[in-house]
N, C-alpha and C. Protein backbone atom coordinates (compact mmCIF):
# COMPACT_ATOMS: atom_id res chain seq x y z
N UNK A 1 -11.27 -22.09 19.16
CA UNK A 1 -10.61 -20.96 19.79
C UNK A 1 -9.55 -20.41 18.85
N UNK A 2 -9.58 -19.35 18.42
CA UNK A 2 -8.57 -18.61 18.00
C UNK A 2 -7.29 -18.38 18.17
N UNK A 3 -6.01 -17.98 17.33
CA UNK A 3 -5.22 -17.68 17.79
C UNK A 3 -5.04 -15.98 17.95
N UNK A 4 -3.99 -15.57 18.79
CA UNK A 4 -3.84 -14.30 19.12
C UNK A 4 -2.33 -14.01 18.10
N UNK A 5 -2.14 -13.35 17.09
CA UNK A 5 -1.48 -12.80 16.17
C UNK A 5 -0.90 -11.90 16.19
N UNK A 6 0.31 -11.22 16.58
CA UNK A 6 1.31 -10.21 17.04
C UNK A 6 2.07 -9.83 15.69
N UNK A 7 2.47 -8.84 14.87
CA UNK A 7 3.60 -8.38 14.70
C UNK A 7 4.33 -7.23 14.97
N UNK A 8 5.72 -7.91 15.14
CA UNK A 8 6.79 -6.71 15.23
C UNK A 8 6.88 -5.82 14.55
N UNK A 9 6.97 -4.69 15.43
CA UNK A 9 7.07 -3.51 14.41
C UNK A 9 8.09 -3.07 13.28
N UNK A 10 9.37 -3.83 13.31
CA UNK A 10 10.19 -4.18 12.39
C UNK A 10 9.34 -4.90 10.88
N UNK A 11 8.38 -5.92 10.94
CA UNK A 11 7.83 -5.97 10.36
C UNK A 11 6.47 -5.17 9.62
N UNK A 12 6.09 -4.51 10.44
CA UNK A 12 5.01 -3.61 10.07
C UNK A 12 6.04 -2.24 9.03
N UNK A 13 7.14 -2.13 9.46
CA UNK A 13 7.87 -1.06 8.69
C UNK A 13 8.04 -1.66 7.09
N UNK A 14 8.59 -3.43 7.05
CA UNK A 14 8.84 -4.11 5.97
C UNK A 14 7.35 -4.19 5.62
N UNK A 15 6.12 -4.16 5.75
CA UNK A 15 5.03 -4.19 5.30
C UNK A 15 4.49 -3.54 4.21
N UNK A 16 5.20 -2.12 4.71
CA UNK A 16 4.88 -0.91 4.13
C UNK A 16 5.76 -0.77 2.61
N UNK A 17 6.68 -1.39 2.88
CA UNK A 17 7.86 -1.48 1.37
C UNK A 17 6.81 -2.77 0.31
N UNK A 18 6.12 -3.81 0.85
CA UNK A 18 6.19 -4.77 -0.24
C UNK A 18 5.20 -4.30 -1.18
N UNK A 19 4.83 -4.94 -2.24
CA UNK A 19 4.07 -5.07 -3.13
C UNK A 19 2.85 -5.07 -2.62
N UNK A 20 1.98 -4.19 -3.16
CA UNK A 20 0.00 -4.69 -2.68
C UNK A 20 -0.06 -6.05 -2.99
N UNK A 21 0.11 -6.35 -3.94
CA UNK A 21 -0.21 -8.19 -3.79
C UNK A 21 0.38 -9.06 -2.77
N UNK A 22 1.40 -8.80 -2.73
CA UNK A 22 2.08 -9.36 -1.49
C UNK A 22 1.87 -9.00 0.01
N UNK A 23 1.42 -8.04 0.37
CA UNK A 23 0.55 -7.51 1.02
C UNK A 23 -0.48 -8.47 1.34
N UNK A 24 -1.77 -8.53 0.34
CA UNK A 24 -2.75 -8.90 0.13
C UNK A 24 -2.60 -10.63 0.55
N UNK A 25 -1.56 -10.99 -0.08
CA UNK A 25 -0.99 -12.26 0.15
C UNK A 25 -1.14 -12.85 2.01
N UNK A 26 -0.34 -11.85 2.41
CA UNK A 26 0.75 -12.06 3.51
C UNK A 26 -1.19 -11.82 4.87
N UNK A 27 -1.56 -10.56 4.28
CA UNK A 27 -3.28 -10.68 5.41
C UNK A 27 -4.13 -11.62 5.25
N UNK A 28 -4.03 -12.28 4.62
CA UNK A 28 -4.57 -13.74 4.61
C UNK A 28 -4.19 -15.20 5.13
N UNK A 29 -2.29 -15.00 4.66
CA UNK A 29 -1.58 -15.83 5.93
C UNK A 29 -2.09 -15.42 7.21
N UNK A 30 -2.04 -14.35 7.43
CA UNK A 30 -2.38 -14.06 8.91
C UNK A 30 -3.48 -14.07 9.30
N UNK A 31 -4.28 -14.42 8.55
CA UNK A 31 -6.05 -14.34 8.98
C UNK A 31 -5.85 -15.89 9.18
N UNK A 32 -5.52 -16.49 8.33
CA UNK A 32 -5.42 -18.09 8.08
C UNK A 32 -4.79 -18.36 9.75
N UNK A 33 -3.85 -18.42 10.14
CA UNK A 33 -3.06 -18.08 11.54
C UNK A 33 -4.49 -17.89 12.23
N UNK A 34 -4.56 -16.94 12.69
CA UNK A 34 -5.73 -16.79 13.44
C UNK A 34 -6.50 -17.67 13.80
N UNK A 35 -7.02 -17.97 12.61
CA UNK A 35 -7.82 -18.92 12.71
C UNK A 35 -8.14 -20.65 12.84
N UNK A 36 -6.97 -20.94 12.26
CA UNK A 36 -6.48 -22.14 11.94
C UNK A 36 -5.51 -22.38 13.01
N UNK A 37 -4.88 -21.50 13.42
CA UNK A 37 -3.52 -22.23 14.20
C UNK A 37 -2.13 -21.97 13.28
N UNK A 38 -1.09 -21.71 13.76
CA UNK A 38 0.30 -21.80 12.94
C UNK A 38 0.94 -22.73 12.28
N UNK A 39 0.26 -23.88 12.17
CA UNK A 39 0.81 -24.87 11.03
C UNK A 39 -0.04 -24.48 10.11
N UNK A 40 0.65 -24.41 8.51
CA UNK A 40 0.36 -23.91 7.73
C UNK A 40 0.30 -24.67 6.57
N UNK A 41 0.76 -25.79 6.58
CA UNK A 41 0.76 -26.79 5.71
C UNK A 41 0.47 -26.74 4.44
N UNK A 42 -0.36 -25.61 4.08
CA UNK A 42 -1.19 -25.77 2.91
C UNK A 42 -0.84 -24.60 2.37
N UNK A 43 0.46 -23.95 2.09
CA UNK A 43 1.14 -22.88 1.83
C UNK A 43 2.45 -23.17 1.01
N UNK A 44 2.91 -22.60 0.33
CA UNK A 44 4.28 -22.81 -0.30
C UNK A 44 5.27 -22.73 0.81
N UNK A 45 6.15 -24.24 0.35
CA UNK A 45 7.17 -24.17 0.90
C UNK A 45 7.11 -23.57 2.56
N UNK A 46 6.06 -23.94 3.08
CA UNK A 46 5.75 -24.04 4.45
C UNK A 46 6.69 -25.02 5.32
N UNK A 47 7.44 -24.54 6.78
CA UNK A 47 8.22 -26.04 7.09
C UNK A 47 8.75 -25.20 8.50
N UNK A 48 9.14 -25.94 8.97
CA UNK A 48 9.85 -25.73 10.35
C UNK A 48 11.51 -25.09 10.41
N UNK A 49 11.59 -23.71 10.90
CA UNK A 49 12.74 -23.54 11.56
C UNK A 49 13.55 -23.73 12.80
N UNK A 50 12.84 -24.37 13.80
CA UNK A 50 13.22 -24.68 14.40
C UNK A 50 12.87 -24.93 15.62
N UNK A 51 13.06 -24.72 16.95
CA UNK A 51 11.60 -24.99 17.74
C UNK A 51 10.70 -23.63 17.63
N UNK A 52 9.33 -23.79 17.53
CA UNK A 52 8.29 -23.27 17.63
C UNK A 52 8.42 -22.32 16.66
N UNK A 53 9.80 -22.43 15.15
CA UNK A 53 9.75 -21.19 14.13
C UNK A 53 8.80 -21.91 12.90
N UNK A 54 8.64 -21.13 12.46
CA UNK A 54 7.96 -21.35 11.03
C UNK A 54 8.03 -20.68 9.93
N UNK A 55 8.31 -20.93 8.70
CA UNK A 55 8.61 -20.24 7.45
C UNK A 55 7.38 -20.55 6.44
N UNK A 56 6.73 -20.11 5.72
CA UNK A 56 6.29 -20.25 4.23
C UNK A 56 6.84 -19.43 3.19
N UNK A 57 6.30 -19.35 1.73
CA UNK A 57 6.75 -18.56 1.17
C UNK A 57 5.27 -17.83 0.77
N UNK A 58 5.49 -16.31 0.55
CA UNK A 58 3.78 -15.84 -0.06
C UNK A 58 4.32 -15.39 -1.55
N UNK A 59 5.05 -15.90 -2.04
CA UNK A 59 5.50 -15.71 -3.54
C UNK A 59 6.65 -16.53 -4.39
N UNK A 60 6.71 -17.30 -4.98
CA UNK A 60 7.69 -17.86 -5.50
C UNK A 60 8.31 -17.06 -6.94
N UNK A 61 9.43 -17.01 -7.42
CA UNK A 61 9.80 -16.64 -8.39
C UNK A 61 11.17 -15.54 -8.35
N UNK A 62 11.09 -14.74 -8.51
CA UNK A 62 12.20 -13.76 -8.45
C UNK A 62 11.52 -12.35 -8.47
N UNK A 63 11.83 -11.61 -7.22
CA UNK A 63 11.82 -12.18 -6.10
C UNK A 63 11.05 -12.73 -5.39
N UNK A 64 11.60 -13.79 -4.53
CA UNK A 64 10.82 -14.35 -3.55
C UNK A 64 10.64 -14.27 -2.07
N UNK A 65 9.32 -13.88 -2.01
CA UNK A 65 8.84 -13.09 -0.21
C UNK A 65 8.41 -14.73 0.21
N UNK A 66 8.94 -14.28 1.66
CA UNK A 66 8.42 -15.61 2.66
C UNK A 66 7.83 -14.59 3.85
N UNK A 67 7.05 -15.11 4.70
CA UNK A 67 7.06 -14.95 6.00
C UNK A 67 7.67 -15.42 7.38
N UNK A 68 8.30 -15.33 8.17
CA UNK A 68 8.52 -16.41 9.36
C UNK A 68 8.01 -15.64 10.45
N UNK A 69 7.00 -16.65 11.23
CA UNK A 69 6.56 -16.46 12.81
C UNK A 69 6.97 -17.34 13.36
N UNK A 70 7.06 -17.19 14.97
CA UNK A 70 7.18 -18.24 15.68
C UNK A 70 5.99 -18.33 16.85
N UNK A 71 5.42 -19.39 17.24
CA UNK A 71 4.73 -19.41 18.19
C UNK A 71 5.45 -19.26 19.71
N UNK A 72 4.66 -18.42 20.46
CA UNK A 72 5.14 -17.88 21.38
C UNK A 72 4.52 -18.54 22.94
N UNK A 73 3.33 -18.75 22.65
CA UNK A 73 2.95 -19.76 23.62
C UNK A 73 1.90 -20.22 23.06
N UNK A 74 1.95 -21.98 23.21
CA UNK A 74 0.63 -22.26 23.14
C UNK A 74 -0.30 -22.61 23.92
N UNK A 75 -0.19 -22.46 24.99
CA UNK A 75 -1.61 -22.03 26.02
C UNK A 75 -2.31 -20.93 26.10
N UNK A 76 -1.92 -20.06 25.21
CA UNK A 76 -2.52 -18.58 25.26
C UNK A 76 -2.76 -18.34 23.96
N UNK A 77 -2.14 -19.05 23.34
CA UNK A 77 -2.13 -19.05 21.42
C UNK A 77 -1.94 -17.58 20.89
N UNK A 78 -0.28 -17.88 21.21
CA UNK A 78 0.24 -16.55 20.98
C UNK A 78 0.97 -17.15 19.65
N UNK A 79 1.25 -16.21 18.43
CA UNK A 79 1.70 -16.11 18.02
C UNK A 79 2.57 -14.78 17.50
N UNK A 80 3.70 -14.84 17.10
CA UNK A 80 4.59 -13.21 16.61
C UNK A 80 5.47 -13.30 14.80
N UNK A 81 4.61 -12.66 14.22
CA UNK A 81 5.64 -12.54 12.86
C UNK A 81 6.86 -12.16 13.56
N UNK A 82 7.85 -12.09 12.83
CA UNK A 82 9.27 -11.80 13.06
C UNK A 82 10.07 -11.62 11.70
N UNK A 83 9.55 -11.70 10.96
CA UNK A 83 9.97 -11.16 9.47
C UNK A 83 8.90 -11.53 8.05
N UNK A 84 8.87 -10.56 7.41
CA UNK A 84 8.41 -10.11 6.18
C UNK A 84 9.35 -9.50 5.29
N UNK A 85 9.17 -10.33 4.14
CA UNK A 85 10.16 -9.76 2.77
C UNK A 85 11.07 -10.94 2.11
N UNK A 86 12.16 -10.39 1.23
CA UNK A 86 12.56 -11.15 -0.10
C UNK A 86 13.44 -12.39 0.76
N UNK A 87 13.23 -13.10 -0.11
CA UNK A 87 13.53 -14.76 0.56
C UNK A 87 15.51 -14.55 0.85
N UNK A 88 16.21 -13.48 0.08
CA UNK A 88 17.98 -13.67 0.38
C UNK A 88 17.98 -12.90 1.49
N UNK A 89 16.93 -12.16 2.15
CA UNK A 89 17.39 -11.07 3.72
C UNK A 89 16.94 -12.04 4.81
N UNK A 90 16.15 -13.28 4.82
CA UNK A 90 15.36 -14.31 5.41
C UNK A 90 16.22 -14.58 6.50
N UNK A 91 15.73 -14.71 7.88
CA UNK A 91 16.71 -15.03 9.32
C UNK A 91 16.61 -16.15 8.90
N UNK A 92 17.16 -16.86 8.37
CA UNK A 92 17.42 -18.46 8.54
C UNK A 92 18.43 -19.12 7.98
């Protein structure tokens, strides 16, 4: 069973600023999500913010883009990005 994949439109605005690669990067986290579930394990610097948050990074170096979602329910396998972009603007 799939997951159900939400983002904020705050993020869809930061979407539009990043890099095509990073871009390219970041629809594959989210396909990965989908499909897999929100542990991500197998991602840079992937790890827990806190209950039900989650961070990876989709670029290391300078600068560095992360993603963070949090799962929103898991009986319905909701999930919601909640930020996209450079790792020093990062809610955490």
């Amino acid at each position: 069973m799939t997951w159900a994949v939400t983002v904020k439109k705050k993020v869809q605005k930061q979407t539009k600023k990043l890099p095509v690669e990073i871009r390219k990067v970041l629809l594959s986290l989210l396909r990965e999500i989908e499909i897999y579930g929100p542990y991500r394990s197998n991602w840079l610097n992937y790890g827990p913010l806190g209950k039900n948050r989650y961070h990876c990074h989709l670029k290391k170096g300078k600068p560095t883009y992360v993603a963070v979602w949090e799962i929103i329910d898991k009986e319905i396998r909701l999930v919601e990005v909640s930020y996209v972009g450079t790792h020093e603007k990062a809610p955490y």
